[in-house]
Protein backbone atom coordinates (compact mmCIF):
# COMPACT_ATOMS: atom_id res chain seq x y z
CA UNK A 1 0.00 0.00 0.00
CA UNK A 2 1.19 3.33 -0.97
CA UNK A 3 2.21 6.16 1.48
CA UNK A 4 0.47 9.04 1.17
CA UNK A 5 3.02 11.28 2.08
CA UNK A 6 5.85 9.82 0.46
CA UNK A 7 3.17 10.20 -2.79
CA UNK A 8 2.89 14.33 -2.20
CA UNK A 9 6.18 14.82 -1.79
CA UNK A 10 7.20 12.56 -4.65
CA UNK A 11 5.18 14.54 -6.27
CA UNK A 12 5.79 18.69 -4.39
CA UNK A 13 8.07 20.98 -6.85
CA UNK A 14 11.62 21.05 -5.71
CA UNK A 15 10.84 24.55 -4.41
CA UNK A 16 8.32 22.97 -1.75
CA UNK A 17 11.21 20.49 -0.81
CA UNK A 18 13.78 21.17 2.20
CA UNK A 19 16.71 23.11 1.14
CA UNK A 20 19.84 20.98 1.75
CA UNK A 21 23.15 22.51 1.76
CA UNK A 22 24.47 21.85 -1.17
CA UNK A 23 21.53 22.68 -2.87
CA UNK A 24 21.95 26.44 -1.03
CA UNK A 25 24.99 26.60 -2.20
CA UNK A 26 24.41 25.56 -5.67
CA UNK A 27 21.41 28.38 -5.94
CA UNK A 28 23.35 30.91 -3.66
CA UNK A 29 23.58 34.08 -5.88
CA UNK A 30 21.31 33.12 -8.45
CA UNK A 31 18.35 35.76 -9.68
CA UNK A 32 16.89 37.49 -8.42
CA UNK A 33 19.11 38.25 -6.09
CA UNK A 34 21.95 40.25 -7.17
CA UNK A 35 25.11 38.29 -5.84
CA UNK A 36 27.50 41.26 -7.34
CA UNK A 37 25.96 43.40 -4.49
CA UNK A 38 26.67 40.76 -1.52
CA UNK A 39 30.49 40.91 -2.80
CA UNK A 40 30.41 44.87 -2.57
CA UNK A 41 28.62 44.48 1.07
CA UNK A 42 31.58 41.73 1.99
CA UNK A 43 33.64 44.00 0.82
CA UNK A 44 32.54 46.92 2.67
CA UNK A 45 32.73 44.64 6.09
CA UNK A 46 36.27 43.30 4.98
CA UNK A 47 37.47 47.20 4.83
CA UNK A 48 36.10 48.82 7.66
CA UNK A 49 37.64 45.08 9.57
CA UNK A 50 40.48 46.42 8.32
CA UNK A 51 40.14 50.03 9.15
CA UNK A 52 39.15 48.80 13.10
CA UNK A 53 42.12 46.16 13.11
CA UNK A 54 44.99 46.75 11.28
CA UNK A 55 47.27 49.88 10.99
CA UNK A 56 47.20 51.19 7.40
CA UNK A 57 48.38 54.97 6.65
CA UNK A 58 47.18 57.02 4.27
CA UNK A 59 46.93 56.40 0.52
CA UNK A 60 49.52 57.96 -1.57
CA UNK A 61 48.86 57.29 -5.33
CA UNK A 62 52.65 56.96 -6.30
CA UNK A 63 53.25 54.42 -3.52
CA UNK A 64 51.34 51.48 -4.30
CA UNK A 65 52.00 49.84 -0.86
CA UNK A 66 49.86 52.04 0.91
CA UNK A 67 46.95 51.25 -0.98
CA UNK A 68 45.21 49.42 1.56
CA UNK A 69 44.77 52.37 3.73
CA UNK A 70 41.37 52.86 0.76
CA UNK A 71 40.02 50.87 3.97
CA UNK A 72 39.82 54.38 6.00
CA UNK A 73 36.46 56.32 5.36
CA UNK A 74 35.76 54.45 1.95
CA UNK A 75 34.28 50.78 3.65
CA UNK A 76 31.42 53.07 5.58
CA UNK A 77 30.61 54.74 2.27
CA UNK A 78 30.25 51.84 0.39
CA UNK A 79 27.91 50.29 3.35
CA UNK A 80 25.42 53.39 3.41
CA UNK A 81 25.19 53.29 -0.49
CA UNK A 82 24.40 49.32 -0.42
CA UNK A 83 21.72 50.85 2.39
CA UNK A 84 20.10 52.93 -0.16
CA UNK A 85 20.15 50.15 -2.91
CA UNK A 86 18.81 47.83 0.18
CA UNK A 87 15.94 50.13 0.49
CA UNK A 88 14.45 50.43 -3.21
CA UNK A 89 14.69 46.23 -3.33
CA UNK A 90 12.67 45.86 -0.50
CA UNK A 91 10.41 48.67 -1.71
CA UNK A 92 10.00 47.66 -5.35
CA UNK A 93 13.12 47.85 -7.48
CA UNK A 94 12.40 49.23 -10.41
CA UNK A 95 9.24 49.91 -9.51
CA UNK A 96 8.11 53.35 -8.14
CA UNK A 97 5.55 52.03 -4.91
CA UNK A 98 1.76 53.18 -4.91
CA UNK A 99 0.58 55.26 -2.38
CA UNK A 100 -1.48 52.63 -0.90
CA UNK A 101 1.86 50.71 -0.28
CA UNK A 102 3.38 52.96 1.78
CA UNK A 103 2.38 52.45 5.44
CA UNK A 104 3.17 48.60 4.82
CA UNK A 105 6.75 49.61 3.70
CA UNK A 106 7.32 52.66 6.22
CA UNK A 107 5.95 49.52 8.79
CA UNK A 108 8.94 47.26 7.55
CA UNK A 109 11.59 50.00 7.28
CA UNK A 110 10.86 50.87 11.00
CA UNK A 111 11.14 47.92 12.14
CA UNK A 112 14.55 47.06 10.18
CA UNK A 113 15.91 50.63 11.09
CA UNK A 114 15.07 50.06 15.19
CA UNK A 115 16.26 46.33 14.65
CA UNK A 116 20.03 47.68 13.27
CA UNK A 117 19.99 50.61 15.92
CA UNK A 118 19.49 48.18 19.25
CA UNK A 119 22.18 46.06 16.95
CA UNK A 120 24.51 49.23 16.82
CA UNK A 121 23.76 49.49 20.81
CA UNK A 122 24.76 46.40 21.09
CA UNK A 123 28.17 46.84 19.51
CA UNK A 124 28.72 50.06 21.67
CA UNK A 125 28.53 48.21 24.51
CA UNK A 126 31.49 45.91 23.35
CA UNK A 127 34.05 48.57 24.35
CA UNK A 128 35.22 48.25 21.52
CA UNK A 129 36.81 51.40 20.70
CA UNK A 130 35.25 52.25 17.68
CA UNK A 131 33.20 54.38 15.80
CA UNK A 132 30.19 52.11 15.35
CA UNK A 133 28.38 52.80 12.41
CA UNK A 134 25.05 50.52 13.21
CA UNK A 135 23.35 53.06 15.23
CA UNK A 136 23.31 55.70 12.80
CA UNK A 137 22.71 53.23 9.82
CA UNK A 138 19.80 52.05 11.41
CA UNK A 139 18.31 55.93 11.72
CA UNK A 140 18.99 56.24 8.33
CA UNK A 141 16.26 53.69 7.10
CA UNK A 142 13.62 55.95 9.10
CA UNK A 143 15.05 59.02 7.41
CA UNK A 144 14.61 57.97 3.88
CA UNK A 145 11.39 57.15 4.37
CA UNK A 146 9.80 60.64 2.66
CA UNK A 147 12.21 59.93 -0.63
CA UNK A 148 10.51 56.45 -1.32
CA UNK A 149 8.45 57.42 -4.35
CA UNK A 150 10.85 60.41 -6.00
CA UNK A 151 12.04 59.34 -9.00
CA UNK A 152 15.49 58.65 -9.92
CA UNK A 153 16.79 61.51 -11.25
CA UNK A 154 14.61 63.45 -8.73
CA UNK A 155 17.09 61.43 -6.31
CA UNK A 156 20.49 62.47 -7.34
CA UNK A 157 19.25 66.15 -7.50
CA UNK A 158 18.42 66.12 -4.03
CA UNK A 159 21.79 63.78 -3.19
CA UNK A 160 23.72 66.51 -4.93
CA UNK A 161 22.35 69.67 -3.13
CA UNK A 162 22.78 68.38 0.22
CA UNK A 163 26.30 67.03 -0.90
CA UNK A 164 27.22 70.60 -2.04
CA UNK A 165 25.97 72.32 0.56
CA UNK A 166 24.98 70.09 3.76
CA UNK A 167 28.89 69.96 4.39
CA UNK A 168 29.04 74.04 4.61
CA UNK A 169 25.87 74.22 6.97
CA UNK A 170 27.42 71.59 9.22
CA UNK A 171 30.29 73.18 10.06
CA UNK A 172 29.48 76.77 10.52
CA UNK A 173 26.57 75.32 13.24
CA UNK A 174 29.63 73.41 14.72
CA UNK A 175 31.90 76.70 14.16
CA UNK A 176 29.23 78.39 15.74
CA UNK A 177 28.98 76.35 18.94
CA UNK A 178 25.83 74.44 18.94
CA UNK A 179 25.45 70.71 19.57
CA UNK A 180 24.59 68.67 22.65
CA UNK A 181 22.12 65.11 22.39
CA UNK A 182 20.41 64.36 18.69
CA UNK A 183 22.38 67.42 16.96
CA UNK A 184 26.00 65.66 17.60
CA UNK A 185 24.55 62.09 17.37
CA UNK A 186 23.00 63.33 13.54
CA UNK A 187 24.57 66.34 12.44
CA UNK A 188 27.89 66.70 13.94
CA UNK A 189 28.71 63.41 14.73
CA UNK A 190 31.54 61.23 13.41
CA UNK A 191 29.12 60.12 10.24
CA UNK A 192 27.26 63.51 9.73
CA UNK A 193 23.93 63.13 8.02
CA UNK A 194 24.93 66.08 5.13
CA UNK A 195 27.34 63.56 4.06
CA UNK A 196 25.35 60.03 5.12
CA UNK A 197 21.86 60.99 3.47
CA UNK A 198 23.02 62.19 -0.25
CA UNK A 199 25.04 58.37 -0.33
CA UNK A 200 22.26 56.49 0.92
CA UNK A 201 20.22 58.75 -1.82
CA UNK A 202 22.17 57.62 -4.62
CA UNK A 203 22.21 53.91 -3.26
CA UNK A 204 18.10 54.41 -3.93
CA UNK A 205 18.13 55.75 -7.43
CA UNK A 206 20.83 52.88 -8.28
CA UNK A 207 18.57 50.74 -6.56
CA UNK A 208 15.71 52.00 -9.08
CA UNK A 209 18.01 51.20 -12.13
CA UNK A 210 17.88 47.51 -13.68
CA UNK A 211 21.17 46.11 -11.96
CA UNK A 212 20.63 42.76 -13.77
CA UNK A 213 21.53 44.35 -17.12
CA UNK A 214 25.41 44.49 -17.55
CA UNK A 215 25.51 48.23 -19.39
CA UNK A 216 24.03 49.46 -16.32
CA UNK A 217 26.78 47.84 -14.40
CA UNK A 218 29.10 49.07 -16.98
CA UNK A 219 27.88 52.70 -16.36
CA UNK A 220 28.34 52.62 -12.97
CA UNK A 221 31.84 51.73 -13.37
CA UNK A 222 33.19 54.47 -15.73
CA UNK A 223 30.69 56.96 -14.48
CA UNK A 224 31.79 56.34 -10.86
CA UNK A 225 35.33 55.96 -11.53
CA UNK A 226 35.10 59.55 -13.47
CA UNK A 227 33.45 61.14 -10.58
CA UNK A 228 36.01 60.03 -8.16
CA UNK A 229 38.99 61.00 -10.74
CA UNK A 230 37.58 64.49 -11.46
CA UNK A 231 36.74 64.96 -7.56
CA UNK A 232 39.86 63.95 -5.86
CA UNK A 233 41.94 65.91 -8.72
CA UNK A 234 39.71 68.97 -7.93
CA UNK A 235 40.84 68.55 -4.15
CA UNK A 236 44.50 67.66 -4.40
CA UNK A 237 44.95 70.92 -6.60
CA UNK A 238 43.05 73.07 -4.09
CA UNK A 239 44.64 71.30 -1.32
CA UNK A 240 47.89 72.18 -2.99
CA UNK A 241 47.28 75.92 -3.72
CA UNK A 242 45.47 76.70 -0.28
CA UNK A 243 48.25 74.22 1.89
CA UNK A 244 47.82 70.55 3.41
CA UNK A 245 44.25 69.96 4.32
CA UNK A 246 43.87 69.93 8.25
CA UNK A 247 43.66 66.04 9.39
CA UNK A 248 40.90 65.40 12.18
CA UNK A 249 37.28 65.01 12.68
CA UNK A 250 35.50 67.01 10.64
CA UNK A 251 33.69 68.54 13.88
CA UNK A 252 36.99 69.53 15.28
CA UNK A 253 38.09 70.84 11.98
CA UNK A 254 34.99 73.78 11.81
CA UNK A 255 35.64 74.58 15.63
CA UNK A 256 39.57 74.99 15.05
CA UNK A 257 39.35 76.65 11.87
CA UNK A 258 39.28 80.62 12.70
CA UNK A 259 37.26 82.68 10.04
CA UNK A 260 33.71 81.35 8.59
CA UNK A 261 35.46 81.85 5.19
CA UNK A 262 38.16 79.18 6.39
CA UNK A 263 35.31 77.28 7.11
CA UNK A 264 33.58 77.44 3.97
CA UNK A 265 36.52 76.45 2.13
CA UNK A 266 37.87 73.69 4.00
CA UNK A 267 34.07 71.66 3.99
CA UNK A 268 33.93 72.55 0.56
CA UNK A 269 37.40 70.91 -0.51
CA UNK A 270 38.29 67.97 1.98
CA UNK A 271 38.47 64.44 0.81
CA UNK A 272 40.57 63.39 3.41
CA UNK A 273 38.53 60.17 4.73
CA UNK A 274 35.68 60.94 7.38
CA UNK A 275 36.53 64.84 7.22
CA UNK A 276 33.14 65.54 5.32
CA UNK A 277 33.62 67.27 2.79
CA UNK A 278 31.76 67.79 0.02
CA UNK A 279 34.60 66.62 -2.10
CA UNK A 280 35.21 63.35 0.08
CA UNK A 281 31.83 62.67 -1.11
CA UNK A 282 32.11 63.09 -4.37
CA UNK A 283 35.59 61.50 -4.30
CA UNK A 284 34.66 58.10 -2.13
CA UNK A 285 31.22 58.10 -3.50
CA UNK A 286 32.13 58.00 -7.04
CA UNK A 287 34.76 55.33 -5.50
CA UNK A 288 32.05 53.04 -4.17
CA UNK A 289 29.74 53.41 -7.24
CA UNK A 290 32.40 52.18 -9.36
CA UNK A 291 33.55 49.05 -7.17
CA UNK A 292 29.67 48.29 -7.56
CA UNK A 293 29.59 48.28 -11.08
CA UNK A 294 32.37 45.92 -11.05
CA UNK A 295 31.65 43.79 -8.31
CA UNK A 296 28.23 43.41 -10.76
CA UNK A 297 30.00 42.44 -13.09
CA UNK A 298 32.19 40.31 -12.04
CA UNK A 299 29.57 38.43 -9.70
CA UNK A 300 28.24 36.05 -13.02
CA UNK A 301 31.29 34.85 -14.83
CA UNK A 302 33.35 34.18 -11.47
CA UNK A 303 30.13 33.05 -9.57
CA UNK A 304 31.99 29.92 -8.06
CA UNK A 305 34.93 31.54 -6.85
CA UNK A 306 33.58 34.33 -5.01
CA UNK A 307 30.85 32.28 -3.36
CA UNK A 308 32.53 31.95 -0.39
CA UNK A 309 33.27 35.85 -0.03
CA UNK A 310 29.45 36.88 -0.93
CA UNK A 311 28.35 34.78 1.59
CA UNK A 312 30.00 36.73 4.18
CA UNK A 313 28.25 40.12 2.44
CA UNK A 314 25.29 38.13 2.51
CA UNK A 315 25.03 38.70 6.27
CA UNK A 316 26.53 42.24 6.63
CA UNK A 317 24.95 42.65 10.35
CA UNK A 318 26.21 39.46 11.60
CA UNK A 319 29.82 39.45 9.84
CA UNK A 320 30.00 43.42 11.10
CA UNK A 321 28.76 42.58 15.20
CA UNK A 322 31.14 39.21 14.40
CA UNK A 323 34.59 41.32 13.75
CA UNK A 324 33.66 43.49 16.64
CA UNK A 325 32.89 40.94 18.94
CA UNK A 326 36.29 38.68 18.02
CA UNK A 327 38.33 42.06 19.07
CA UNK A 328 36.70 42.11 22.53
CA UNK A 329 36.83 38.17 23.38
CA UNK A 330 40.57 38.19 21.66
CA UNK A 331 42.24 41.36 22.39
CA UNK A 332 39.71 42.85 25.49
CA UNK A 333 37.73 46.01 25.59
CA UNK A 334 39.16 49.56 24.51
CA UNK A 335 42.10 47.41 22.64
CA UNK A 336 42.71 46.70 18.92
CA UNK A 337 45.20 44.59 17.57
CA UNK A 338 46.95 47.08 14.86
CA UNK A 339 47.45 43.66 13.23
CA UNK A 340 47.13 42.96 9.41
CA UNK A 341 48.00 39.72 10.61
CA UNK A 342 45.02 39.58 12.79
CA UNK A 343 42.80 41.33 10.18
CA UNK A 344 43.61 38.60 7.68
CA UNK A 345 42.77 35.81 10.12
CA UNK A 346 39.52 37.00 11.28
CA UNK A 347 38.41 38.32 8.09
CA UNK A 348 38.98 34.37 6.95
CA UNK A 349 37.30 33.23 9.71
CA UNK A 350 34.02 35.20 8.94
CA UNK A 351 34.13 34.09 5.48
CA UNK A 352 34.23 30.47 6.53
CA UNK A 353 31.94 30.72 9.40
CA UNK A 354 29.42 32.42 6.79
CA UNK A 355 30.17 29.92 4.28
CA UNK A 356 29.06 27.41 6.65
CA UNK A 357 26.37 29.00 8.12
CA UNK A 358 24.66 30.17 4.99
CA UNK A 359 25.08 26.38 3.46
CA UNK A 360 23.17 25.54 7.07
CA UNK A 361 20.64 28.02 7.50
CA UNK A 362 20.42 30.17 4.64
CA UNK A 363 19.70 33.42 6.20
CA UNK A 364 22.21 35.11 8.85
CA UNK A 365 21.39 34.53 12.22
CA UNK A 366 21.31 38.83 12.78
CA UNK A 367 19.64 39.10 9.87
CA UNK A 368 16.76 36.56 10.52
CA UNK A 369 16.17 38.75 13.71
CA UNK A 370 15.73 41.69 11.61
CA UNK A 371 13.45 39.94 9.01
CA UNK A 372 10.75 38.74 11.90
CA UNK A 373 10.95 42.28 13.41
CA UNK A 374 10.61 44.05 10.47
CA UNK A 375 7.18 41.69 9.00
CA UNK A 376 6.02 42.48 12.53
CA UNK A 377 5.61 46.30 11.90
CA UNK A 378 3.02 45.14 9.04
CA UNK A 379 -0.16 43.79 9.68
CA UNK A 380 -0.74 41.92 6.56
CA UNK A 381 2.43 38.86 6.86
CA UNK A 382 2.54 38.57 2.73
CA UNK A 383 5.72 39.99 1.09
CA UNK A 384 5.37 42.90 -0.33
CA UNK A 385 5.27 42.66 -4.42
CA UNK A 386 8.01 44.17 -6.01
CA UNK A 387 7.67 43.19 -9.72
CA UNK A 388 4.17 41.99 -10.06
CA UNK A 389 2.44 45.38 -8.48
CA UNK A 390 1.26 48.28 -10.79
CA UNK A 391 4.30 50.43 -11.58
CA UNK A 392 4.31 53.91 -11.10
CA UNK A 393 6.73 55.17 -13.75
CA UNK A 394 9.88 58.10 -12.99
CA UNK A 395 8.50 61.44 -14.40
């Protein structure tokens, strides 16, 4: 006599069947999910791993070995433009959202920005001494919230005004003395939201462009690689002509600078990394938009390869809180190691451990946690549609 259940699932689509590991690892990467953007996200946790653990000066373009100090200021970038692209998959891709879909995806955003925040709070309480970028990361999903439906070239107008200006606003209001609670945490703090916002913009309009297609991939390459060329060229000869940009904090910078035209000029023309400047983001952004483009196109014909390193940017939460927590069990609080040594073994570590744990589970463990909190914001459980809904088209 037959078995009824061995009958249905004889019978169930593979999709219905449980995943096994290889056959996660065989699909890992596959459409629709963009694997080229897990390798910029690994990469992004690999450099600011390195910019917390090892001991990497600054780059000089006619000394190749101090390349890897790119690490400094460049690894947050990339992470809060893979934020913006984040955003416009979760709220439709390509797809502009309806107003009617709106409180479900504010509901989810919430939830995923508190989720990263208590994460960030978390990683503050490590010791670890750091400049933790979780808190603030999470805060930006709330902020973008009003920017959902612009379109994309609504997006990078609004990315570049802030970029031009924010910088300037920031630190005359720091030149002038305020700050104190939410104004240092947002505005003055060591990831400023003039520079933080315009990024995470630009992540959302490349989030609104079909990634799948390699010209667009292509485009982002050359077009960020240009920007980044013409922007850092801009600042190393006004850099030259005015004297050595001051090094620091860009908060410290607009107190110690004397005269508000000082001011103006220096938050105009630093690219120095983390000073804020409106050319640092021109400079690093136009950096991080061209590793996209090639870590796009790169992710297909090397898919096998660069499985293993994807997987860790598959779960940048847990691989970030990871690196930080590894410093604190292995070196104690309020120590690093100033170790490329000890970068290079804990950054293989994570990619093994994620490896592992994706082949496993899937899903990152920190991750999963901010999945369940963010479908509980929404009362309706179903994912939200983000190819099959009506499409509101870019004016």
């Amino acid at each position: 006599m037959s078995n009824p259940a061995a009958v249905t699932a004889a019978n169930a689509p593979t999709g219905a069947l449980r995943p096994t590991p290889w056959s996660r690892l065989r699909d890992f990467g596959r459409p629709p999910r963009f694997m080229g953007l897990d390798l910029a996200r690994a990469i992004a946790i690999i450099g600011m791993a390195g910019a917390h653990m090892a001991s990497f000066g600054e780059v000089n373009i006619w000394q190749p070995e101090t390349y890897l100090g790119v690490v400094h200021g460049r690894s947050s970038i990339l992470f809060a433009v893979l934020a913006g692209i984040s955003v416009a998959i979760m709220t439709g891709r390509t797809n502009i959202p309806e107003r009617e879909q709106m409180p479900r995806l504010r509901g989810k955003l919430f939830g995923r920005g508190v989720m990263i925040f208590l994460f960030g709070i978390f990683c503050e309480l490590l010791a670890v001494p750091v400049a933790v970028i979780l808190t603030f990361y999470g805060v930006l999903y709330i902020v973008v919230m009003p920017f959902l439906r612009l379109s994309v070239g609504a997006l990078l107008t609004i990315a570049v005004v802030i970029a031009v200006f924010g910088p300037t606003i920031t630190a005359v209001l720091v030149a002038a003395g305020l700050g104190g609670g939410g104004f240092d945490f947002l505005i003055a703090g060591f990831y400023p939201l003039a520079v933080w916002l315009p990024l995470m913009l630009v992540g959302l309009a490349i989030g609104r462009l079909p990634l799948s297609s390699w010209r667009v991939a292509a485009g982002l390459a050359s077009v960020g690689a240009g920007i980044s060329v013409l922007a850092y060229g801009v600042s190393a000869a006004l850099n030259g002509a005015e004297g050595a940009a001051v090094e620091g904090p860009f908060n410290s910078d607009a107190v110690e600078l004397r005269t508000p035209g000082e001011v103006v000029v220096h938050s105009l023309i630093a690219s120095y990394p983390h000073s804020g400047g409106t050319l640092e983001i021109f400079g690093s952004g136009g950096l991080v938009i061209a590793v996209i483009g090639v870590c796009l196109l790169l992710a297909r014909p090397l898919r096998w390869p660069l499985i293993p390193v994807a997987a860790l940017g598959s779960m940048p939460l847990t691989s970030y809180t990871g690196h930080l927590v590894i410093i604190v069990l292995v070196w104690g609080p309020w120590n690093l190691p100033h170790s490329s040594a000890a970068w290079a073994w804990t950054v293989l570590g994570l990619v093994l451990g994620c490896t592992v744990w994706m082949m496993l589970f899937g899903r990152g463990p920190l991750e999963g946690i901010v999945k369940v909190a963010s479908d509980a914001m929404v009362a309706d459980a179903r994912p939200v549609q983000q190819v099959t809904e009506s499409v509101k088209k870019p004016i």
